[in-house]
N, C-alpha and C. Protein backbone atom coordinates (compact mmCIF):
# COMPACT_ATOMS: atom_id res chain seq x y z
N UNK A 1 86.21 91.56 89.37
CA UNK A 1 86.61 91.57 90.76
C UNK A 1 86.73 90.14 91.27
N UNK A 2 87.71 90.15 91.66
CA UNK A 2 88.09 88.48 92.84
C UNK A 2 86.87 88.27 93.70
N UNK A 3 86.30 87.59 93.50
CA UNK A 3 85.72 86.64 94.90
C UNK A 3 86.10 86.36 96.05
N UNK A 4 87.27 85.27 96.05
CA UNK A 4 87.62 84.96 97.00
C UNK A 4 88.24 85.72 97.47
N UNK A 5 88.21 85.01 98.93
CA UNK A 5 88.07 85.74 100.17
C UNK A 5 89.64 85.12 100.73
N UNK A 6 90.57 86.17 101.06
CA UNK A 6 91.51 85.96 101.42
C UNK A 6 91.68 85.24 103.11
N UNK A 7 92.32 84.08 103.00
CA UNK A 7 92.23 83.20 104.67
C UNK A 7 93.33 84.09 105.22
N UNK A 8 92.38 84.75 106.68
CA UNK A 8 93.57 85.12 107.47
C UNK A 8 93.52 85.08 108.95
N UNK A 9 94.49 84.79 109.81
CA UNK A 9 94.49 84.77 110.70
C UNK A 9 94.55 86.32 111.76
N UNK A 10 93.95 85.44 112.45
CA UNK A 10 93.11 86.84 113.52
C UNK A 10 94.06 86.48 114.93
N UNK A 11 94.31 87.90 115.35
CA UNK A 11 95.42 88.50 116.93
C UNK A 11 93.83 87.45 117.97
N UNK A 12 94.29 87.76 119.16
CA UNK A 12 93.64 87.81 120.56
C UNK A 12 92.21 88.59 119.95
N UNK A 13 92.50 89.65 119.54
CA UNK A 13 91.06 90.61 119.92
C UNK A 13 90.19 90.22 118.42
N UNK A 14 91.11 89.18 117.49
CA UNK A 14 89.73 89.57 116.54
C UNK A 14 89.98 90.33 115.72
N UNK A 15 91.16 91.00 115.21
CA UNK A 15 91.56 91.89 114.20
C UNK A 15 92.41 91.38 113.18
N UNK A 16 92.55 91.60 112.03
CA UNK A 16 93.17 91.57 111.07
C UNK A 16 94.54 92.33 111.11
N UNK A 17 95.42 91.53 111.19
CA UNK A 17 97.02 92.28 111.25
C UNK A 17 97.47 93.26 110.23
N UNK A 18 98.04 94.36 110.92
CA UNK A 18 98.29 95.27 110.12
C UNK A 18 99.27 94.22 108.98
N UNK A 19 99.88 93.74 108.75
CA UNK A 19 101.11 92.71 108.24
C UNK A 19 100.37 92.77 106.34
N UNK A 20 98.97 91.81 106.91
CA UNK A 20 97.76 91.11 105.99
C UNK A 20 97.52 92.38 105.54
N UNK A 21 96.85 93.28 105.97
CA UNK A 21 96.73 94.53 104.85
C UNK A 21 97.63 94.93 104.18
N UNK A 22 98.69 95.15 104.78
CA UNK A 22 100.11 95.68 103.61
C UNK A 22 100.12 94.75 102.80
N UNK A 23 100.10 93.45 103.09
CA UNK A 23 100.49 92.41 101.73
C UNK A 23 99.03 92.26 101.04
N UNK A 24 98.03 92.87 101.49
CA UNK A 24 97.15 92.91 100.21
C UNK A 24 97.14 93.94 99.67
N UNK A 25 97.77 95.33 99.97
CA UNK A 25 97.41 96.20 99.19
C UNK A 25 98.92 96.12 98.44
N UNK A 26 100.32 95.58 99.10
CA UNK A 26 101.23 95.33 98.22
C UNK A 26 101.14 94.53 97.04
N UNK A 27 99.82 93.39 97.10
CA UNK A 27 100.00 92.55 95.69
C UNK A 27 98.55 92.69 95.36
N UNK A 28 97.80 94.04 94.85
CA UNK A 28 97.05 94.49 94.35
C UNK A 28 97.19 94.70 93.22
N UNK A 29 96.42 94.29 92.25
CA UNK A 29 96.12 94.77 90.82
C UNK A 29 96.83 95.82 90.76
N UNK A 30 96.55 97.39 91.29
CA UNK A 30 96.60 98.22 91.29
C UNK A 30 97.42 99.27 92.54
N UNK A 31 98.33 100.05 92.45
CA UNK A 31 98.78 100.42 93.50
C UNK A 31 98.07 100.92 94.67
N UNK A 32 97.20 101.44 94.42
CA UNK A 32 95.89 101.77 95.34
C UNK A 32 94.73 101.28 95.54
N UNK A 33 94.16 100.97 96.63
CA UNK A 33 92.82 100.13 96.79
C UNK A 33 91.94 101.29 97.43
N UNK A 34 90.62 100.52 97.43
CA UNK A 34 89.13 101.48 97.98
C UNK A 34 89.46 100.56 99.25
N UNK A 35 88.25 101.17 99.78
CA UNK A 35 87.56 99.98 101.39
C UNK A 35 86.93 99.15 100.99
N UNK A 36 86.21 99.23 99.90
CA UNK A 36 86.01 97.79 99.59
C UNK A 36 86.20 96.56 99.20
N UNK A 37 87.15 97.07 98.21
CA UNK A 37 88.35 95.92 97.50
C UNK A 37 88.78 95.36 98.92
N UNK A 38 89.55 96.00 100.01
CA UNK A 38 90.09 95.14 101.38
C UNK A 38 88.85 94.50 102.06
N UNK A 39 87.84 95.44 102.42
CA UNK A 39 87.07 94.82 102.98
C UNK A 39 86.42 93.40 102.48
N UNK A 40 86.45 93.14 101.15
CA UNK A 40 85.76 92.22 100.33
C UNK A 40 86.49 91.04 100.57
N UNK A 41 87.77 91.36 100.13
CA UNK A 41 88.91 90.07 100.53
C UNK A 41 89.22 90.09 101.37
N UNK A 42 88.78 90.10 103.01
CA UNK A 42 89.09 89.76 104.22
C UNK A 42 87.32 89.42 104.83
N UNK A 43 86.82 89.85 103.73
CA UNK A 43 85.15 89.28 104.53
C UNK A 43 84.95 90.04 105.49
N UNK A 44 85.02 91.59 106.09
CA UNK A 44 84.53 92.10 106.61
C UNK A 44 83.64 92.62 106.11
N UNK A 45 83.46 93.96 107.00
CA UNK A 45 82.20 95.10 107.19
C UNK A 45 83.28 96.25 106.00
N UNK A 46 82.42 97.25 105.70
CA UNK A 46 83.24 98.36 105.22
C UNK A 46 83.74 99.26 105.99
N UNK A 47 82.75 99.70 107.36
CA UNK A 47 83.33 100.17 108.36
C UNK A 47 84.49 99.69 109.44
N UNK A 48 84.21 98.15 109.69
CA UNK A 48 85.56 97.18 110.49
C UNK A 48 87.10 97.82 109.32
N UNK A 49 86.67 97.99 107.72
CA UNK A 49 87.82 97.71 107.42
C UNK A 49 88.20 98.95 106.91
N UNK A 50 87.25 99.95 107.54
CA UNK A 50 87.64 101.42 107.69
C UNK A 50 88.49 102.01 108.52
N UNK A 51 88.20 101.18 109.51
CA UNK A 51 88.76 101.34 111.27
C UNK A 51 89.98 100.88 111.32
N UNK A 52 90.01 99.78 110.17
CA UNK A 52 92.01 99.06 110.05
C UNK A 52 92.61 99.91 109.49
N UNK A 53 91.79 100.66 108.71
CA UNK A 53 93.01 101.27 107.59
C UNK A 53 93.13 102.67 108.33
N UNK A 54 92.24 103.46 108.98
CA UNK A 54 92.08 104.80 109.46
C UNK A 54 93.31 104.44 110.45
N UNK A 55 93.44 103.78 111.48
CA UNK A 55 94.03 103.19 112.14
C UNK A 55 95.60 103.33 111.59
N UNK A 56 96.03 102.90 110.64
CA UNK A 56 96.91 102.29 109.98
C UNK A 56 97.49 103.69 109.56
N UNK A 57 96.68 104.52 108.81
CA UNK A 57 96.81 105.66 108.32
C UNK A 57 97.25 106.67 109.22
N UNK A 58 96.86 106.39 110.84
CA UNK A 58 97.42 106.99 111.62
C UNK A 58 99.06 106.89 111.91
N UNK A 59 99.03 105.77 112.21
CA UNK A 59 100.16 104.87 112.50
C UNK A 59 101.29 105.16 111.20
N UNK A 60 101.26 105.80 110.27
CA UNK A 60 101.86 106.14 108.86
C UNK A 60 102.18 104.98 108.15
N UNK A 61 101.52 103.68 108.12
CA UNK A 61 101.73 102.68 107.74
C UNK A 61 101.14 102.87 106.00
N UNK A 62 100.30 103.48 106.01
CA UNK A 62 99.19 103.56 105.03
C UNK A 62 98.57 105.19 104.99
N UNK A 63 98.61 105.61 103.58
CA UNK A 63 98.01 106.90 103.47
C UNK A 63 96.92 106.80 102.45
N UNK A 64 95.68 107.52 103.14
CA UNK A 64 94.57 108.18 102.67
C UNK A 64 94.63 108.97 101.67
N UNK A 65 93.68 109.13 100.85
CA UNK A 65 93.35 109.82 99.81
C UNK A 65 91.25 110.18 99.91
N UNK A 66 90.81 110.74 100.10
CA UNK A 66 89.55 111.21 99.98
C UNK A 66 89.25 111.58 98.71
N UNK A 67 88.30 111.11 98.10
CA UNK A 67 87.82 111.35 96.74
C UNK A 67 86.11 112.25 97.25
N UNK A 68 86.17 113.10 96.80
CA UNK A 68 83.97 113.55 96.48
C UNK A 68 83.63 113.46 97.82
N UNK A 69 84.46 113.63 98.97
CA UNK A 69 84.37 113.98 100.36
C UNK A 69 83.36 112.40 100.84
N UNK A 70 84.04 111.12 100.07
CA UNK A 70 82.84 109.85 100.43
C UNK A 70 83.80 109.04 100.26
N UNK A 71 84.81 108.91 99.09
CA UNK A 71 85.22 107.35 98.82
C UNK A 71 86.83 107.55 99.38
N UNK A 72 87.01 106.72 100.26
CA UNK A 72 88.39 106.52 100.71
C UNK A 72 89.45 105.72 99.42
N UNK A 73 91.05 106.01 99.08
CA UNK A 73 91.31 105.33 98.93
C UNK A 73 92.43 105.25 99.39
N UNK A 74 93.45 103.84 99.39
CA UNK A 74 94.27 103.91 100.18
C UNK A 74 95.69 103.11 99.19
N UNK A 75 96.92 104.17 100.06
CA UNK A 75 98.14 103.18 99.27
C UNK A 75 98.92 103.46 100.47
N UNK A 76 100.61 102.36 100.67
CA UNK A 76 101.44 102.13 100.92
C UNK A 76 101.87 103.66 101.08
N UNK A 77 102.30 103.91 102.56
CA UNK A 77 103.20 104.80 102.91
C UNK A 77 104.85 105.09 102.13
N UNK A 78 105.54 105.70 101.93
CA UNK A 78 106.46 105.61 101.25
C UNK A 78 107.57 104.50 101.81
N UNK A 79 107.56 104.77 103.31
CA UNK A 79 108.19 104.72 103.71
C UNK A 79 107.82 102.41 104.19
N UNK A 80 106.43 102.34 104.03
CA UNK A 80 106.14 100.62 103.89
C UNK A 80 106.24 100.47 102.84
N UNK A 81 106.47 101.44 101.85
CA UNK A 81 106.47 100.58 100.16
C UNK A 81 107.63 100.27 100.15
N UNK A 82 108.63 101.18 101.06
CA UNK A 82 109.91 100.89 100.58
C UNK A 82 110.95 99.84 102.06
N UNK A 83 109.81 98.99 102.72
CA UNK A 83 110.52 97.59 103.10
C UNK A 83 110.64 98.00 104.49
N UNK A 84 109.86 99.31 105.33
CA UNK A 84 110.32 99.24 106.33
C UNK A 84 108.63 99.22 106.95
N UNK A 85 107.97 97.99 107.08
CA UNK A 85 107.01 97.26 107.39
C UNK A 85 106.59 98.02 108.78
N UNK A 86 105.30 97.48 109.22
CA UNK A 86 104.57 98.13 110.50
C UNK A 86 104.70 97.19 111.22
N UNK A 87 105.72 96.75 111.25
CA UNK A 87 106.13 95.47 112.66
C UNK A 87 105.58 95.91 113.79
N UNK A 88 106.13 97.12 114.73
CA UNK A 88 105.34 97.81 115.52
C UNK A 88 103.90 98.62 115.61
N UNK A 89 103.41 98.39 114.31
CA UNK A 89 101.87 98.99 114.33
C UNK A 89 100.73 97.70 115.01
């Protein structure tokens, strides 16, 4: 697992742009990430980076997967994998 901690810039309130999550889960090892893999490389909480992605997942930017009713995981909406970004999320 990577260490480092991805530098990112933070909105007014203190949040991590929806933008920065798509491009980390777009240049992921793997097509799908946990909450922790994001949370790890942005240096949050697991819950802060529960709340981006639940969030996100709303917004159809990003879809959920529930594993053993505990482990979230998450990939690219079809529709952000395929270039039409959460500009408005």
């Amino acid at each position: 697992m990577n260490d480092r901690r991805q530098d990112t810039e933070r909105n007014d309130e203190n949040r991590i742009r929806p933008e920065e999550i798509v491009d980390s889960i777009r240049t992921a090892p793997k097509p799908v990430v946990n909450t922790r893999y994001l949370a790890d490389r942005f240096g949050v909480s697991l819950e802060e980076m529960f709340r981006e992605l639940d969030s996100l997942a709303a917004d159809g930017v990003v879809e959920k997967l529930e594993v053993s009713g505990y482990l979230h995981l998450w990939e690219l909406s079809r529709e952000t994998d395929l270039g039409d970004d959460s500009e408005s999320a």
